[in-house]
PDB file of N, CA and C in Angstrom:
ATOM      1  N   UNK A   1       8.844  -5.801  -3.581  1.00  0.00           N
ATOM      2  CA  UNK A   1       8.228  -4.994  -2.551  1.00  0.00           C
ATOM      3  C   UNK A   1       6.921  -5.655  -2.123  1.00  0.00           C
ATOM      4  N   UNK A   2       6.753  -5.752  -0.989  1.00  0.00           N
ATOM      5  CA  UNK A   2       5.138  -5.713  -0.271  1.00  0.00           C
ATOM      6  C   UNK A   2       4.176  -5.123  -0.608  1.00  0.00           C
ATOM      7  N   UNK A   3       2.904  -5.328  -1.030  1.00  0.00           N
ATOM      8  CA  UNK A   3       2.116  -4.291  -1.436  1.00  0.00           C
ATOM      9  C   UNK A   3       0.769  -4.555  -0.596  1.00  0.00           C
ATOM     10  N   UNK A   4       0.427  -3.961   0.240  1.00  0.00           N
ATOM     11  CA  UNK A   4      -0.821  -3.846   0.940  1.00  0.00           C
ATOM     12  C   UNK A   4      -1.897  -2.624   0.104  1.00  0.00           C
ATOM     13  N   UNK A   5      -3.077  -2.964  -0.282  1.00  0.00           N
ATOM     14  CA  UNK A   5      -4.077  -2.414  -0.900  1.00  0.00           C
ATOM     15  C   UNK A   5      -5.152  -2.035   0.376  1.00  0.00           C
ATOM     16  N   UNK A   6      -5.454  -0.832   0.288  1.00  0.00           N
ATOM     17  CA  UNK A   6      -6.489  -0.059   1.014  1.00  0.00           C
ATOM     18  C   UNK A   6      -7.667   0.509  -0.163  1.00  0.00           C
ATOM     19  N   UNK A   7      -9.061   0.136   0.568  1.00  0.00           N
ATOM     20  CA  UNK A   7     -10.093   0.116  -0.768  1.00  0.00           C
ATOM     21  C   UNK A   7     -10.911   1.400  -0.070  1.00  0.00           C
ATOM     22  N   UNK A   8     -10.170   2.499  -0.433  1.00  0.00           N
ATOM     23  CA  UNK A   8     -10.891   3.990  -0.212  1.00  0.00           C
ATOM     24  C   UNK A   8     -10.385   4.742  -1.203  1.00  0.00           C
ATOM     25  N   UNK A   9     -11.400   5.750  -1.520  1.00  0.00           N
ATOM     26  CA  UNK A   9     -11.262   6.738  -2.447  1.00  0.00           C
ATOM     27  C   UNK A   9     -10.764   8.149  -1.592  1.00  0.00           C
ATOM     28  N   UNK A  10     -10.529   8.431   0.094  1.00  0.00           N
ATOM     29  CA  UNK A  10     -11.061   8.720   0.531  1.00  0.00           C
ATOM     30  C   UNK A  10      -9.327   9.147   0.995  1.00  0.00           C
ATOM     31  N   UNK A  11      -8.892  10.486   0.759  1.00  0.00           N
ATOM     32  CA  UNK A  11      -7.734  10.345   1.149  1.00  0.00           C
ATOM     33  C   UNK A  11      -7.328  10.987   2.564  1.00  0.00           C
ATOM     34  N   UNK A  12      -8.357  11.527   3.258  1.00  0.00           N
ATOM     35  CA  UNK A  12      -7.941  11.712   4.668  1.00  0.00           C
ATOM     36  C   UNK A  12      -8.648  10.550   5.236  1.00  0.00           C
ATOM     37  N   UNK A  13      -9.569   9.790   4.941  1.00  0.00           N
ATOM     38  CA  UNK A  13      -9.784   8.287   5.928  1.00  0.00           C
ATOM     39  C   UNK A  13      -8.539   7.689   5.692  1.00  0.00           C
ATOM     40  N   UNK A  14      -8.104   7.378   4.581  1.00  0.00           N
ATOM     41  CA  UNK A  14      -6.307   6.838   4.101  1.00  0.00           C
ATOM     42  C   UNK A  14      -5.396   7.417   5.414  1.00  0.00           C
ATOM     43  N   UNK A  15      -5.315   8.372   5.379  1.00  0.00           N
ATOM     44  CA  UNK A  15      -4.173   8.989   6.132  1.00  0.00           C
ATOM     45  C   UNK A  15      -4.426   8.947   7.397  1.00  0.00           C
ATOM     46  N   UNK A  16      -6.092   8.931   8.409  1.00  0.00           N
ATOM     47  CA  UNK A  16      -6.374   9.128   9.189  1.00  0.00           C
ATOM     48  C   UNK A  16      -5.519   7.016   9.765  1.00  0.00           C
ATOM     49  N   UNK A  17      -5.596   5.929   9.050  1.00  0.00           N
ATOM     50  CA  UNK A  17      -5.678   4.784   8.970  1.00  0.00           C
ATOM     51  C   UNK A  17      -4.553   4.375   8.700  1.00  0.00           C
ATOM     52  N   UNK A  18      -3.568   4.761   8.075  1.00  0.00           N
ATOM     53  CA  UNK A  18      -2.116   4.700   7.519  1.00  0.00           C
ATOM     54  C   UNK A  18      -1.134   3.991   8.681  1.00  0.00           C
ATOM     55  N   UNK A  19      -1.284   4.536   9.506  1.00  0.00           N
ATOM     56  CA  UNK A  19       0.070   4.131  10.894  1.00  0.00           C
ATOM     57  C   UNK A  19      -0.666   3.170  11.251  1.00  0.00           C
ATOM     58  N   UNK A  20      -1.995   2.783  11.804  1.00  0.00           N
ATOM     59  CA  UNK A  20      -2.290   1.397  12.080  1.00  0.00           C
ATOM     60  C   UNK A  20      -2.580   0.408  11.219  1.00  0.00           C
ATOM     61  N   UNK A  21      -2.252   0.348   9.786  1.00  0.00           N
ATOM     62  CA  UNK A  21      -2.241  -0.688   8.902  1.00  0.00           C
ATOM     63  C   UNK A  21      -0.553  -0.754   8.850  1.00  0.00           C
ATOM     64  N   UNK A  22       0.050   0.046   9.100  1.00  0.00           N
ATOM     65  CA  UNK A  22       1.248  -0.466   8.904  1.00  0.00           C
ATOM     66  C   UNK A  22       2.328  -1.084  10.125  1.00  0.00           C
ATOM     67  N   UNK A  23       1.429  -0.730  11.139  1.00  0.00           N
ATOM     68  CA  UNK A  23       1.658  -1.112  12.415  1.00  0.00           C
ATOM     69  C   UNK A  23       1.248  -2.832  12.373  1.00  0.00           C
ATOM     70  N   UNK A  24       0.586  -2.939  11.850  1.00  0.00           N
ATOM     71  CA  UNK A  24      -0.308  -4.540  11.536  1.00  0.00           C
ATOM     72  C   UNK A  24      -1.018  -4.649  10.723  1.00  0.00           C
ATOM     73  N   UNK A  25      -0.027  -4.934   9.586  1.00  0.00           N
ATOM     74  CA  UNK A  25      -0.512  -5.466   8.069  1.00  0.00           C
ATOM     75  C   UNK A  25      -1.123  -6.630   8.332  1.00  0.00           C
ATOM     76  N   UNK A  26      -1.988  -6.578   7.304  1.00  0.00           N
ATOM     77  CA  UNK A  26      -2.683  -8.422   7.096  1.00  0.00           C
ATOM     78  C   UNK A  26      -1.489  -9.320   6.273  1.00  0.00           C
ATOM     79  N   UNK A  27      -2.023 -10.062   6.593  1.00  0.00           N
ATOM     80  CA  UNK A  27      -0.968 -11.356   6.171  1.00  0.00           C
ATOM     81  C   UNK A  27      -1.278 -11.770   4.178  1.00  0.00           C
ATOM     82  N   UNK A  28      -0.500 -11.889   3.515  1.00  0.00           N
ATOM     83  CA  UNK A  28      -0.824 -12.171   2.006  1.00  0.00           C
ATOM     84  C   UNK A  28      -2.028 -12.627   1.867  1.00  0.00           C
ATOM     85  N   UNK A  29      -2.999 -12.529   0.740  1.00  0.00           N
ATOM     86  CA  UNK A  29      -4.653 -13.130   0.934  1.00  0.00           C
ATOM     87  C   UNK A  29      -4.883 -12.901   1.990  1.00  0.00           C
ATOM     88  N   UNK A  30      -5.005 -11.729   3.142  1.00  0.00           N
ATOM     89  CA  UNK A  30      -5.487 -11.959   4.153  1.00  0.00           C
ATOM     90  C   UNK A  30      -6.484 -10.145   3.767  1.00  0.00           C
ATOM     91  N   UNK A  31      -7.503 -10.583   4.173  1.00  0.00           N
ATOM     92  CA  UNK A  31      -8.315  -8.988   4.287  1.00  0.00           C
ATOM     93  C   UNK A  31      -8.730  -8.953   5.993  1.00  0.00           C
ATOM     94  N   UNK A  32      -8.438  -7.717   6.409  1.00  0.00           N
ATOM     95  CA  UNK A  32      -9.090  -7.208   7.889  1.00  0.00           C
ATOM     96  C   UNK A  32      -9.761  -5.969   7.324  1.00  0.00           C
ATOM     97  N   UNK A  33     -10.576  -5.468   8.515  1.00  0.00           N
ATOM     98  CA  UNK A  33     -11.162  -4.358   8.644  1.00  0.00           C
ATOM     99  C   UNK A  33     -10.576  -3.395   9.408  1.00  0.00           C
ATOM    100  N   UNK A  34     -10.191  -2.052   9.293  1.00  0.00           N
ATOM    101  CA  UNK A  34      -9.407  -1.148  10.148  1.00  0.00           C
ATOM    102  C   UNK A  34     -10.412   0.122   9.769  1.00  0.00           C
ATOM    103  N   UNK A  35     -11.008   0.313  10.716  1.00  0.00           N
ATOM    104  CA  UNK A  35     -12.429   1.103  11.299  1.00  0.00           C
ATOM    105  C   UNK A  35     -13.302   1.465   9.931  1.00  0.00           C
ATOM    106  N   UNK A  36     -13.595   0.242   9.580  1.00  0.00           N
ATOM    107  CA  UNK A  36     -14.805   0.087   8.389  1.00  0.00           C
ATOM    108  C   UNK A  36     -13.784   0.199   6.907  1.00  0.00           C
ATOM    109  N   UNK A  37     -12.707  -0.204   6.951  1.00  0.00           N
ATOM    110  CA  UNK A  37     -12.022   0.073   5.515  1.00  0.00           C
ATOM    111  C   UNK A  37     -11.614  -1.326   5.162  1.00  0.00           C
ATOM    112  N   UNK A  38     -11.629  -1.787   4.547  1.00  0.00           N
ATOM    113  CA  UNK A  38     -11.100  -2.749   4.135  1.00  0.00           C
ATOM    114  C   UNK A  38      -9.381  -2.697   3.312  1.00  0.00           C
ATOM    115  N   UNK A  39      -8.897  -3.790   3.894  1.00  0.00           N
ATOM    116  CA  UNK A  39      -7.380  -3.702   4.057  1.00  0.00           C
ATOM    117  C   UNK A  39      -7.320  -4.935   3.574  1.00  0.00           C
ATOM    118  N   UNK A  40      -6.471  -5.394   2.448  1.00  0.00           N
ATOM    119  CA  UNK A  40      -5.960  -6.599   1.865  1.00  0.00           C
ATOM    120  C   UNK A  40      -4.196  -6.135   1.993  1.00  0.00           C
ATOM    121  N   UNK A  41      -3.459  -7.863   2.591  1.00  0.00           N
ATOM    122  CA  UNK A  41      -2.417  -8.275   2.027  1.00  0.00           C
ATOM    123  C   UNK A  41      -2.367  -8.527   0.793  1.00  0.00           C
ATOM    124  N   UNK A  42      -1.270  -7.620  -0.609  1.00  0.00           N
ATOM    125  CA  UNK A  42      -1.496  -8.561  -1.943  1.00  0.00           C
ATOM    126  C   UNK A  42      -0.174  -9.079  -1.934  1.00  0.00           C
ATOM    127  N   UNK A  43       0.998  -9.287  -0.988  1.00  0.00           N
ATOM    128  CA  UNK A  43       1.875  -9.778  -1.334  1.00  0.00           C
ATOM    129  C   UNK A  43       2.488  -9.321  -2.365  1.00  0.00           C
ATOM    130  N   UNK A  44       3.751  -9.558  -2.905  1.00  0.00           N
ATOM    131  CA  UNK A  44       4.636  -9.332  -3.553  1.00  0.00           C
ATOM    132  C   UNK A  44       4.648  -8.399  -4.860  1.00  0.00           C
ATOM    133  N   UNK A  45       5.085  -7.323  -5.513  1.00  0.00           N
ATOM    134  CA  UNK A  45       4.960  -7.313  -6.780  1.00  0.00           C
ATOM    135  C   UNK A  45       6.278  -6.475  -6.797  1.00  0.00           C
ATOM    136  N   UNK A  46       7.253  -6.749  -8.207  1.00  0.00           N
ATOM    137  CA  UNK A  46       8.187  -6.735  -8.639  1.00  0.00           C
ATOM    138  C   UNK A  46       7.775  -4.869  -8.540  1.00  0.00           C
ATOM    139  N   UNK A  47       9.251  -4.672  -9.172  1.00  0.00           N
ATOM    140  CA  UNK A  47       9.732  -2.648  -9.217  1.00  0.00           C
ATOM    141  C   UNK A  47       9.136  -2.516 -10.362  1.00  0.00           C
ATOM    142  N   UNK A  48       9.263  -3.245 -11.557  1.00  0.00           N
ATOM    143  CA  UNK A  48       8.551  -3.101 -12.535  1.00  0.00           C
ATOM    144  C   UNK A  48       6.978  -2.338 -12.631  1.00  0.00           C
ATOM    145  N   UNK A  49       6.569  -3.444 -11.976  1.00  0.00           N
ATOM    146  CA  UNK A  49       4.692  -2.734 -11.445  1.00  0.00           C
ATOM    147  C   UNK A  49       4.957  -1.588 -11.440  1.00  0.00           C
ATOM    148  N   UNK A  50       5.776  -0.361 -10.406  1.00  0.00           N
ATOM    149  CA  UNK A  50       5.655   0.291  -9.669  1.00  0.00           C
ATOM    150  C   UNK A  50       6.361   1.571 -10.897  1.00  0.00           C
ATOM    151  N   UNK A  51       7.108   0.643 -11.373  1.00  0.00           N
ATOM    152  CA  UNK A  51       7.383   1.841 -13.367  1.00  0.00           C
ATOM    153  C   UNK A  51       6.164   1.954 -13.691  1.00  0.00           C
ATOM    154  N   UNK A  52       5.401   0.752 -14.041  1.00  0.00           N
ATOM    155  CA  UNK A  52       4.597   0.637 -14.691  1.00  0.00           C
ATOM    156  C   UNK A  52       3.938   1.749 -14.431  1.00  0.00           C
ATOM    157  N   UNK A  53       3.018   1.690 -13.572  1.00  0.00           N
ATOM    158  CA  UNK A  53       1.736   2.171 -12.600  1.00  0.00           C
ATOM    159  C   UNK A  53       2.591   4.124 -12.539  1.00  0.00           C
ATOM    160  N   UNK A  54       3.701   4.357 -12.385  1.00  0.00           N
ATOM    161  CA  UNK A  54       4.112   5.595 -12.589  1.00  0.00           C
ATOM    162  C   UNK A  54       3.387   6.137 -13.817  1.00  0.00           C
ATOM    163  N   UNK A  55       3.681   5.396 -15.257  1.00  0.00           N
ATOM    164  CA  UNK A  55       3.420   6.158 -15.953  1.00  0.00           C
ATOM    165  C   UNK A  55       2.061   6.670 -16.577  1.00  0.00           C
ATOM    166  N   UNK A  56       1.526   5.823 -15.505  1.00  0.00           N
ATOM    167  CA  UNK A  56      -0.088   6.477 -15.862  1.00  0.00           C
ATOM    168  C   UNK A  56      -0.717   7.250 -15.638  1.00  0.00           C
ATOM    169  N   UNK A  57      -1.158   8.315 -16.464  1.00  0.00           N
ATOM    170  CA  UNK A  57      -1.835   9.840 -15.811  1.00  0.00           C
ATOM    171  C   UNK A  57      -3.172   9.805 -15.036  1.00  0.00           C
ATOM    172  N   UNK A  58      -3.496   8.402 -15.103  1.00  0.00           N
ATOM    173  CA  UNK A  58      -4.367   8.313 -13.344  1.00  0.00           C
ATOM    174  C   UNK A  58      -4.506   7.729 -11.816  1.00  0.00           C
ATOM    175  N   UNK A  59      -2.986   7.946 -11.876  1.00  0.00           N
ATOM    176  CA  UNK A  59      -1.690   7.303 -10.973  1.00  0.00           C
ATOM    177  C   UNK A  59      -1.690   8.260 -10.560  1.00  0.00           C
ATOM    178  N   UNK A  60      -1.585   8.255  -9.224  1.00  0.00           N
ATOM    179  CA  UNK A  60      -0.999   9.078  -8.474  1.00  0.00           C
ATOM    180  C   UNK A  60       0.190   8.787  -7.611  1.00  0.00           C
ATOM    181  N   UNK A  61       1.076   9.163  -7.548  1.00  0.00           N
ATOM    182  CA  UNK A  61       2.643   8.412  -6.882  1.00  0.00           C
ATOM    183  C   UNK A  61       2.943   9.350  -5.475  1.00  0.00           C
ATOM    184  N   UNK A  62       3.223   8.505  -4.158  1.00  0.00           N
ATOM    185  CA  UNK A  62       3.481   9.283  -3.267  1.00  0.00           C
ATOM    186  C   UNK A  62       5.123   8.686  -2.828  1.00  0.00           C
ATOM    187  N   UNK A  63       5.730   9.018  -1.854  1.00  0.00           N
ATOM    188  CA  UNK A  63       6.662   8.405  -1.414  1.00  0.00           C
ATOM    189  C   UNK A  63       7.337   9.335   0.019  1.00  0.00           C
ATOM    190  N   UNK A  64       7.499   8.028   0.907  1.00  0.00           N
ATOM    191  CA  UNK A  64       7.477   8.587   1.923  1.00  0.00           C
ATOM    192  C   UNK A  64       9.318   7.896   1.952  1.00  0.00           C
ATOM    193  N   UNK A  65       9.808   9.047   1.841  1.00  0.00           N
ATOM    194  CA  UNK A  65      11.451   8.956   2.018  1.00  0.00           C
ATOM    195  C   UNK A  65      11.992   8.399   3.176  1.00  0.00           C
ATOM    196  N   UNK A  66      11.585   8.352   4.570  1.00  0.00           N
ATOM    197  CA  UNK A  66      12.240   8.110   5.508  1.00  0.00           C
ATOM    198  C   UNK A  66      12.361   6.440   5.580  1.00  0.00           C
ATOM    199  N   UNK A  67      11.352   6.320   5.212  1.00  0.00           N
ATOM    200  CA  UNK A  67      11.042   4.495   5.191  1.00  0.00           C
ATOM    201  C   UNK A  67      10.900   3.616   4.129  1.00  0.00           C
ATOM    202  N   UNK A  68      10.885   4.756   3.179  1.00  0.00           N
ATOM    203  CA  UNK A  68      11.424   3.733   1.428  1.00  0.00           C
ATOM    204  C   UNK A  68       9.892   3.795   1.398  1.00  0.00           C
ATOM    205  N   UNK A  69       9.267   4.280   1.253  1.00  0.00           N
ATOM    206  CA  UNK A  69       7.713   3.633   1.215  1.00  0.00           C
ATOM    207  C   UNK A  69       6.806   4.370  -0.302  1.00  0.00           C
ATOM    208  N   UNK A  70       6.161   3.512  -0.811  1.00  0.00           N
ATOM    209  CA  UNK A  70       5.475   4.072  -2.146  1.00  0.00           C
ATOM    210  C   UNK A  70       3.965   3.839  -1.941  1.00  0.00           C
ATOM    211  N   UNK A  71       3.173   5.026  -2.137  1.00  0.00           N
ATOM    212  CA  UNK A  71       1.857   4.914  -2.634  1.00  0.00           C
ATOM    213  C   UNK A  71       1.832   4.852  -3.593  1.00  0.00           C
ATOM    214  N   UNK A  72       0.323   4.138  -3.851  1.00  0.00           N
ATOM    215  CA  UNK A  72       0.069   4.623  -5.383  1.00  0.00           C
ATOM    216  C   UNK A  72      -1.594   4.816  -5.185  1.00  0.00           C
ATOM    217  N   UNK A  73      -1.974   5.845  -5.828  1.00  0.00           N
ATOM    218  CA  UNK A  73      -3.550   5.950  -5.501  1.00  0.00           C
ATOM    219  C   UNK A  73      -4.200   6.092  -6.966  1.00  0.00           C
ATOM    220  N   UNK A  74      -5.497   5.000  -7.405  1.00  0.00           N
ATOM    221  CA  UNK A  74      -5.915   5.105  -8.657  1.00  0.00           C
ATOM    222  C   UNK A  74      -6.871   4.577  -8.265  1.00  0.00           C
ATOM    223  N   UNK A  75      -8.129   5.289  -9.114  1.00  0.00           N
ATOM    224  CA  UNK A  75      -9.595   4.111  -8.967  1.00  0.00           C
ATOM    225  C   UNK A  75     -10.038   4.218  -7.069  1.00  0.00           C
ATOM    226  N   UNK A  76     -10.334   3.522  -6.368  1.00  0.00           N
ATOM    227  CA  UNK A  76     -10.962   3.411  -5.099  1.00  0.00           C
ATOM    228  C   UNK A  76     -10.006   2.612  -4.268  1.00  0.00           C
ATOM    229  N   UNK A  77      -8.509   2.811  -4.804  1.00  0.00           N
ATOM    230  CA  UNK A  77      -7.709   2.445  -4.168  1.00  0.00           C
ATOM    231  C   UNK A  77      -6.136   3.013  -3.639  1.00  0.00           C
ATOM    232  N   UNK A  78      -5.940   2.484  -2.642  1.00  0.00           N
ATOM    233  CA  UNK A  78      -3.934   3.239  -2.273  1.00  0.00           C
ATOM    234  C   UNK A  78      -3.714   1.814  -2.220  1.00  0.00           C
ATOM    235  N   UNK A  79      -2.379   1.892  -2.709  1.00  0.00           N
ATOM    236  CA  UNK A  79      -1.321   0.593  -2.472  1.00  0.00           C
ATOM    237  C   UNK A  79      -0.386   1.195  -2.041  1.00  0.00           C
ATOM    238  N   UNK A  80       0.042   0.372  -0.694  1.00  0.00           N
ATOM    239  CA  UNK A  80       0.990   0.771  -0.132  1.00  0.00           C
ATOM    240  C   UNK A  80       2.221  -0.161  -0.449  1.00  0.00           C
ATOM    241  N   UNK A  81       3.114   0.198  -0.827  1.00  0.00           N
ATOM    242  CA  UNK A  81       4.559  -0.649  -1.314  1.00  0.00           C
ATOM    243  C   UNK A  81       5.328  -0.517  -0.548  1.00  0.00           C
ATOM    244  N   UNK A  82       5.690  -1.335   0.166  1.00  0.00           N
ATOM    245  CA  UNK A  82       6.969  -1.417   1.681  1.00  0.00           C
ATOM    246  C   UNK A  82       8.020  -2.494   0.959  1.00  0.00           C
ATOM    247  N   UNK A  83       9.433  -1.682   1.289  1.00  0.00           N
ATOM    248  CA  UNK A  83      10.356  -2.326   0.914  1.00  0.00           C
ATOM    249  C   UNK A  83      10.904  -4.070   1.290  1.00  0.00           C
ATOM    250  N   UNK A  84      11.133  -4.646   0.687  1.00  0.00           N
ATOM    251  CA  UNK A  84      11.291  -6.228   0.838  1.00  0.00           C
ATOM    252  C   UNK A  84      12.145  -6.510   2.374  1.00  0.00           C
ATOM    253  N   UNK A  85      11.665  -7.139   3.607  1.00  0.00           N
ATOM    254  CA  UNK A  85      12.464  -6.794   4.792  1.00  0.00           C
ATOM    255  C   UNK A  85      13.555  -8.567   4.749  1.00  0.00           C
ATOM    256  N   UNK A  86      14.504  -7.584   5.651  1.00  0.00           N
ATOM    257  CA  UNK A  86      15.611  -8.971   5.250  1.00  0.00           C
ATOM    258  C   UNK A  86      15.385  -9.796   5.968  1.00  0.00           C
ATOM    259  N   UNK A  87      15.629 -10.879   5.569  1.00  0.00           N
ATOM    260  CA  UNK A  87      14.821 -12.401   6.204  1.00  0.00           C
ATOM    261  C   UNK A  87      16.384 -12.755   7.647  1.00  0.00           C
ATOM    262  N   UNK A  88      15.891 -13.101   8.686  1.00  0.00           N
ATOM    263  CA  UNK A  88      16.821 -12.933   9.607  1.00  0.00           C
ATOM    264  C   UNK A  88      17.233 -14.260   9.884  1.00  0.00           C
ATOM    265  N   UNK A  89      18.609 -14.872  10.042  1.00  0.00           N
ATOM    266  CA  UNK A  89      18.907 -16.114   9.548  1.00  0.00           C
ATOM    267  C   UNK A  89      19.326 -16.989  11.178  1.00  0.00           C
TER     268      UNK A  89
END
């Protein structure tokens, strides 16, 4: 999965910011600004992580069903986990 990191504690600036980071993610190692928030590409991390990071009671797990999509909110951060898109040949 894709994992884009948003560095807010702040969960209606998150949500207010959500559709235009995902509208135009940064690129892997890439950080932008999306109206004073800082937005990193982290590239890749296995399903594993995403067990992992479940079982921690300062995890918070969201999931948005229509689009396969996983938060995870801990510490001063959301990671957004977007499903792996198929490479078009």
């Amino acid at each position: 999965m894709k994992c884009i990191s948003v560095y807010t504690n702040n969960f209606e600036l998150f949500s207010d910011i959500y559709e235009q980071v995902l509208e135009a993610p940064p690129q892997e190692n890439e950080d932008i600004l999306v109206e004073g928030i800082t937005v990193s590409g982290s590239g890749d991390v296995p399903d594993q992580y995403i067990e992992r990071m479940r079982q921690k009671p300062e995890v918070v797990v969201m999931k948005e069903k229509e689009r396969n999509i996983m938060i995870l909110q801990h510490g001063n951060v959301f990671e957004i986990c977007l499903p792996a898109e198929e490479e078009a040949v």
